[in-house]
N, C-alpha and C. Protein backbone atom coordinates (compact mmCIF):
# COMPACT_ATOMS: atom_id res chain seq x y z
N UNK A 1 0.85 -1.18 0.00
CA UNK A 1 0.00 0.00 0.00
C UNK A 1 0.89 1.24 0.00
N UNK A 2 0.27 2.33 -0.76
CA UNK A 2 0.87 3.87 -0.94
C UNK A 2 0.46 4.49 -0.93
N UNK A 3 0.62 5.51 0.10
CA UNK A 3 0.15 6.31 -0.34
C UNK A 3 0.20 7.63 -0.74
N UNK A 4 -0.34 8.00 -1.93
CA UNK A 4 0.06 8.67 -3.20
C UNK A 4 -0.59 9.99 -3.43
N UNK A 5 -1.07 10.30 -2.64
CA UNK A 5 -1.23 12.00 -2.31
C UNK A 5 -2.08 12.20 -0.80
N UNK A 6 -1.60 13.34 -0.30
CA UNK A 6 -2.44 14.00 1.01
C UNK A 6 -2.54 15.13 0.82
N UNK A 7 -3.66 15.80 1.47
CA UNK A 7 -4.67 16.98 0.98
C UNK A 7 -4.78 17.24 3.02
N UNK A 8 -3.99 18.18 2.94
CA UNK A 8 -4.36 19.42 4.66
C UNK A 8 -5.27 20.30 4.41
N UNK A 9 -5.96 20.79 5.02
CA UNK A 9 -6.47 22.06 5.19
C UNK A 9 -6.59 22.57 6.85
N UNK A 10 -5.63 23.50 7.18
CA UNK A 10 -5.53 23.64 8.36
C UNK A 10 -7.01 24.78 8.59
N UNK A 11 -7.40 24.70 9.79
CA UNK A 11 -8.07 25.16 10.77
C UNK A 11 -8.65 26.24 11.55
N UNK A 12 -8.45 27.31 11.41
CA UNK A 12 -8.50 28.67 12.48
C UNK A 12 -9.48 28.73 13.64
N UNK A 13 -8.86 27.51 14.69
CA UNK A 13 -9.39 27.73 15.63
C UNK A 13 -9.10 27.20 16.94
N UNK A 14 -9.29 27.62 18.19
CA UNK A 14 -8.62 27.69 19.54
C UNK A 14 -9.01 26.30 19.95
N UNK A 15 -9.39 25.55 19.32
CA UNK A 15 -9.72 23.79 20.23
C UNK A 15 -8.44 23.10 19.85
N UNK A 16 -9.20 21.70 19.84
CA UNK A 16 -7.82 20.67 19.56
C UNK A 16 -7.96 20.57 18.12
N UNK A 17 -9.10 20.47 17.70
CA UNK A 17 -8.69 20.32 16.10
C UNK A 17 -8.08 20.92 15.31
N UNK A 18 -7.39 20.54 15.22
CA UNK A 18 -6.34 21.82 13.90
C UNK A 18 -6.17 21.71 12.48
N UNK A 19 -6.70 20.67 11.77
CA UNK A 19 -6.80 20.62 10.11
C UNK A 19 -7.44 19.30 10.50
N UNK A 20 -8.30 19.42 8.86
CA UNK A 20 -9.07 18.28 8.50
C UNK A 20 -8.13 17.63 7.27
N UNK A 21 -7.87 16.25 6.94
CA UNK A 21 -7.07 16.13 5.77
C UNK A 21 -7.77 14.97 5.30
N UNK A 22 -7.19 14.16 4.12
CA UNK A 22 -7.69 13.55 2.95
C UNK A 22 -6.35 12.91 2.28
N UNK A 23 -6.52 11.53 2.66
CA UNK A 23 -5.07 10.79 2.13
C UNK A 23 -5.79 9.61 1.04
N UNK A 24 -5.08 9.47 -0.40
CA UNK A 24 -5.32 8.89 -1.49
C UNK A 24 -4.35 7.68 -1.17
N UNK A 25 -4.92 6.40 -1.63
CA UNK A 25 -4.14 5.03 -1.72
C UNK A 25 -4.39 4.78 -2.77
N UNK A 26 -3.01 4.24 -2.84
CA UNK A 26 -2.71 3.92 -4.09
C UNK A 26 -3.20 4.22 -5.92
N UNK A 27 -3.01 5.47 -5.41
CA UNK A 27 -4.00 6.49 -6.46
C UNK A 27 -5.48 6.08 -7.04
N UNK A 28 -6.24 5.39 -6.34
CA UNK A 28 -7.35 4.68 -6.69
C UNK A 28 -8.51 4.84 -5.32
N UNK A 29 -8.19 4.93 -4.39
CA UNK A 29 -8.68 4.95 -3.28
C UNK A 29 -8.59 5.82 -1.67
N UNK A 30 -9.60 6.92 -1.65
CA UNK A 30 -9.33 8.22 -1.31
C UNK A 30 -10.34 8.15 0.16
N UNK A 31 -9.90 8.23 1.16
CA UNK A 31 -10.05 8.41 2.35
C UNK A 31 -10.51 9.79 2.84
N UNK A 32 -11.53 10.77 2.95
CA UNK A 32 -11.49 12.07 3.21
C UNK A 32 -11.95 12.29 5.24
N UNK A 33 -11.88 13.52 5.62
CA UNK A 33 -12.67 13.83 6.62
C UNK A 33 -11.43 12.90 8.00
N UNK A 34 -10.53 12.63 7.98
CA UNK A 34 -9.27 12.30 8.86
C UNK A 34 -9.05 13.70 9.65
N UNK A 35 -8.87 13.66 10.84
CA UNK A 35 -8.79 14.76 11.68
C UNK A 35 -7.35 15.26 12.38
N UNK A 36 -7.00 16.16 12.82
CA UNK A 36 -5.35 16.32 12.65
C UNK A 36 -5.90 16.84 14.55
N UNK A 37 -5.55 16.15 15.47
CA UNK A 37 -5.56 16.46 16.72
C UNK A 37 -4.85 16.96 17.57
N UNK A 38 -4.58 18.03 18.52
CA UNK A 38 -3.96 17.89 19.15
C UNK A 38 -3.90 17.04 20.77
N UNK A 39 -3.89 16.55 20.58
CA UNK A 39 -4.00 15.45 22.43
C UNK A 39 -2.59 16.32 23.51
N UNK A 40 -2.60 15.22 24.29
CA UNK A 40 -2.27 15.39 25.34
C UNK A 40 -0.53 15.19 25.21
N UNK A 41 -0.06 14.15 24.25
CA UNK A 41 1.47 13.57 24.03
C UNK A 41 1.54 14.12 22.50
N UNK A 42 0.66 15.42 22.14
CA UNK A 42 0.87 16.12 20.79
C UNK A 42 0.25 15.71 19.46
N UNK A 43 0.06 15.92 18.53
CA UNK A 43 -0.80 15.64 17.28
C UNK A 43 -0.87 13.99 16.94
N UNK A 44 -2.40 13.80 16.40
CA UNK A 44 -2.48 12.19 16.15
C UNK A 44 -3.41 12.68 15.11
N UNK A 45 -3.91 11.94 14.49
CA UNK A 45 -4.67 11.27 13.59
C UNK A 45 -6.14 10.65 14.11
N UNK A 46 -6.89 11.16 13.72
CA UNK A 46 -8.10 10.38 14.01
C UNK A 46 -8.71 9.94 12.86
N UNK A 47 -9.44 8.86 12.63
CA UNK A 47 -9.62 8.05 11.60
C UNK A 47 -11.13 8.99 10.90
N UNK A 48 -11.85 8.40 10.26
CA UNK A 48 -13.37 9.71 10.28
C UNK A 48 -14.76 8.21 10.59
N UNK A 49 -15.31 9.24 11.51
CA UNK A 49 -16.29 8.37 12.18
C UNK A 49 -17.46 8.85 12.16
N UNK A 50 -18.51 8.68 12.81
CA UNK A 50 -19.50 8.57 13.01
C UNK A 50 -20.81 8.21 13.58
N UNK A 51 -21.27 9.51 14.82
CA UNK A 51 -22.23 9.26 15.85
C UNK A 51 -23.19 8.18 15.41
N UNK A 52 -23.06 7.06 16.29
CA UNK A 52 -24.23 5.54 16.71
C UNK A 52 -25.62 6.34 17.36
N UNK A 53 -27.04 6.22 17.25
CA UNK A 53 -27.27 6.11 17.81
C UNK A 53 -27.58 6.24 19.71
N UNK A 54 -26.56 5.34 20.28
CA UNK A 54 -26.53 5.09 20.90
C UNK A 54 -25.85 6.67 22.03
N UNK A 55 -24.94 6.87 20.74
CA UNK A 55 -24.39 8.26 21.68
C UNK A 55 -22.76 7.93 21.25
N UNK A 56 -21.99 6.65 21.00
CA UNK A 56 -20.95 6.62 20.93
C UNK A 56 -20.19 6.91 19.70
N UNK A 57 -19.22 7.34 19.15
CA UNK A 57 -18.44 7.35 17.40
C UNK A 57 -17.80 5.80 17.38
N UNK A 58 -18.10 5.28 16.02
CA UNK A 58 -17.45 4.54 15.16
C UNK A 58 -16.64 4.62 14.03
N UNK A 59 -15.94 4.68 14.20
CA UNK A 59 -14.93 4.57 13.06
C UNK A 59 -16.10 4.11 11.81
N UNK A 60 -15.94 4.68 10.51
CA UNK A 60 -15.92 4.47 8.96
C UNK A 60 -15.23 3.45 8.07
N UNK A 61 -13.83 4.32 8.66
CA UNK A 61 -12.54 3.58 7.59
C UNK A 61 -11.77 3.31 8.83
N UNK A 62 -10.80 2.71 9.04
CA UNK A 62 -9.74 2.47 9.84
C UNK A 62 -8.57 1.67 9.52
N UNK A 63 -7.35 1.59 9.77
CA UNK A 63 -6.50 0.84 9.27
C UNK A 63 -6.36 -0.24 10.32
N UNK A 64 -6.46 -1.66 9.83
CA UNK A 64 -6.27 -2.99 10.72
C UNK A 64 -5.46 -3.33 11.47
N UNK A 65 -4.02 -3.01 11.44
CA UNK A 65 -3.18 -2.91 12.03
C UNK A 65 -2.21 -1.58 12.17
N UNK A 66 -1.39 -1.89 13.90
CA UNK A 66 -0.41 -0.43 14.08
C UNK A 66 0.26 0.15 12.74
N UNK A 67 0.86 -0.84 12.66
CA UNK A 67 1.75 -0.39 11.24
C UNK A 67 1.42 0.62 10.50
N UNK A 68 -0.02 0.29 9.52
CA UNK A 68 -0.40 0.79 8.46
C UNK A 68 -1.12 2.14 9.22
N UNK A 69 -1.59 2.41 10.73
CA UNK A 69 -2.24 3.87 11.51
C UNK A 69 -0.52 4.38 11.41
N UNK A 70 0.48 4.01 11.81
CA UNK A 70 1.72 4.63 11.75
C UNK A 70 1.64 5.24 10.80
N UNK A 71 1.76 4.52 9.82
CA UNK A 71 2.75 5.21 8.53
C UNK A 71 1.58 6.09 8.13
N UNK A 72 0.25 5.82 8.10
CA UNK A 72 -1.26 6.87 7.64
C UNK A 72 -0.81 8.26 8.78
N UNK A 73 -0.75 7.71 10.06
CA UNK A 73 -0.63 9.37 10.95
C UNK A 73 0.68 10.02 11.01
N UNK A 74 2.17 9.25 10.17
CA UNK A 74 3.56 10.54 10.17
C UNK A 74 3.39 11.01 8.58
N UNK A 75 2.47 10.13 7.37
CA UNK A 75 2.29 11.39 6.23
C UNK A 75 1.43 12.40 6.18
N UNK A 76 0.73 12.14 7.17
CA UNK A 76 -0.74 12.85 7.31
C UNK A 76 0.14 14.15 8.68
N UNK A 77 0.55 13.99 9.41
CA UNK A 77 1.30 15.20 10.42
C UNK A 77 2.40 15.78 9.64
N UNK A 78 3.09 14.68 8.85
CA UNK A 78 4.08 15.58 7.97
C UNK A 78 3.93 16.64 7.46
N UNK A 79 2.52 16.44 6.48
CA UNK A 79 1.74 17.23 5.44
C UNK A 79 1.72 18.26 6.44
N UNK A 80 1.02 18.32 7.44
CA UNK A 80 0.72 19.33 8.03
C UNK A 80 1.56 20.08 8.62
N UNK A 81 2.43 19.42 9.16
CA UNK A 81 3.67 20.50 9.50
C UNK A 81 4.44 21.03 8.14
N UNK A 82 4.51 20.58 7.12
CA UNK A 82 4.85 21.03 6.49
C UNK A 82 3.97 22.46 5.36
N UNK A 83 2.40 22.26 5.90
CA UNK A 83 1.85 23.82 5.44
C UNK A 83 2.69 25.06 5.68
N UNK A 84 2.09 25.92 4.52
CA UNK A 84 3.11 26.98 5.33
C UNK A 84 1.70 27.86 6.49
N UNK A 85 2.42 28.87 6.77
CA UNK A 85 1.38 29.44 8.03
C UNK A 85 0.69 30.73 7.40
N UNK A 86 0.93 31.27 6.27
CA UNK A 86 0.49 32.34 5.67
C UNK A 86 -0.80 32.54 5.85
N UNK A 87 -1.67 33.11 5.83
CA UNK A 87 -3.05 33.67 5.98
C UNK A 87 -3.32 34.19 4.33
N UNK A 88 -4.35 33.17 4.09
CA UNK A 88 -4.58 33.28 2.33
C UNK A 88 -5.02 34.83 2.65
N UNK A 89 -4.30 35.77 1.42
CA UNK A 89 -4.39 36.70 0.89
C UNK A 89 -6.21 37.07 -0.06
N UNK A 90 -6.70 38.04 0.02
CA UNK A 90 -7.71 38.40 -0.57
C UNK A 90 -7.29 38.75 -2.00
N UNK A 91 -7.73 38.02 -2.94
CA UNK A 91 -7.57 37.79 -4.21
C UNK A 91 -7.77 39.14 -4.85
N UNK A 92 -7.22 39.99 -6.07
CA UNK A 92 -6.83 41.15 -6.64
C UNK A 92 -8.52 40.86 -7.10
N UNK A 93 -9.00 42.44 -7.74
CA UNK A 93 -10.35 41.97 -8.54
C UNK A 93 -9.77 42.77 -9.55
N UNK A 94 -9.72 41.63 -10.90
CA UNK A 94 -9.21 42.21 -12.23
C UNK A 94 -10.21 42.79 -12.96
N UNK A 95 -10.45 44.23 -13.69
CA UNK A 95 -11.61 44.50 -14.28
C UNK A 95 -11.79 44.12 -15.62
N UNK A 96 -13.07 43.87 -15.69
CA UNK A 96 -13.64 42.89 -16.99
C UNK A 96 -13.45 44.52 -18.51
N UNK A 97 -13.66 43.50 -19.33
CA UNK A 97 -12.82 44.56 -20.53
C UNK A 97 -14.38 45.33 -20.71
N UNK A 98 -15.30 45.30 -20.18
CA UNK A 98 -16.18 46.79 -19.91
C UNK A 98 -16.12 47.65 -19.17
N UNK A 99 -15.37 47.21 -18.43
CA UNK A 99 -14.90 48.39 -17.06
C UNK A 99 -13.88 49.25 -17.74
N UNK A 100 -13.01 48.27 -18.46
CA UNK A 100 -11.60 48.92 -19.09
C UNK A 100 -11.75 49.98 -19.77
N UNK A 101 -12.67 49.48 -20.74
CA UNK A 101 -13.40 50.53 -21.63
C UNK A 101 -14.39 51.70 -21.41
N UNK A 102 -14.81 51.62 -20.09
CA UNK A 102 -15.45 52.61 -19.74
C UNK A 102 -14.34 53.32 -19.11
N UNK A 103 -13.42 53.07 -18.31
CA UNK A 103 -12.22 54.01 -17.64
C UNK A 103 -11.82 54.64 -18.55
N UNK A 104 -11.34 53.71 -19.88
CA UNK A 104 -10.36 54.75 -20.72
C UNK A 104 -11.47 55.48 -21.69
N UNK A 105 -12.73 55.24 -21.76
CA UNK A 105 -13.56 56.56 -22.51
C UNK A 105 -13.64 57.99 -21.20
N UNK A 106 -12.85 57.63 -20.05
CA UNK A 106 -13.79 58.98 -19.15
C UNK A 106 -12.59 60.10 -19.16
């Protein structure tokens, strides 16, 4: 198993959650809604689940053994430490070629 792309989107906000991410296997099979935590012994991975009923979360997807949650939660924290920290910029507004043309008739 590979896996062959991860997708961060960090967070803006004061809890434990700090990005939601989205890891692709083996370019065929795409996992979304994985949670980037901070706990108590520092960032983990939470698998994506879903309130029972009953009141408790179940896991969706999960990986069967340590191994394969290892290697899923250091590409998945990598990714994320590796965002940069910038604060997306408010996009320029380019004027449409009627605007243009009305500026340069005035």
């Amino acid at each position: 198993m590979e896996i062959t792309d991860v997708r961060v989107k960090k967070l803006n906000s004061d809890n434990r959650l700090k990005a939601i991410a989205a890891i692709t296997i083996d370019d065929c099979f795409v996992v979304h809604e994985l949670r980037i935590i901070d706990g108590k012994d520092g960032l983990f991975v939470a698998m994506p689940s879903r309130k029972m009923p009953n009141g408790e979360f179940k896991d969706v997807a999960h990986p069967i053994n340590q191994e394969t949650r290892n290697r899923i939660e250091g590409v998945v924290i990598e990714a994320y430490n590796n965002l940069e920290d910038e604060v997306e910029q408010p996009k320029k507004e380019v004027p449409s070629e009627d605007e243009e043309e009305t500026e340069e008739e005035a």
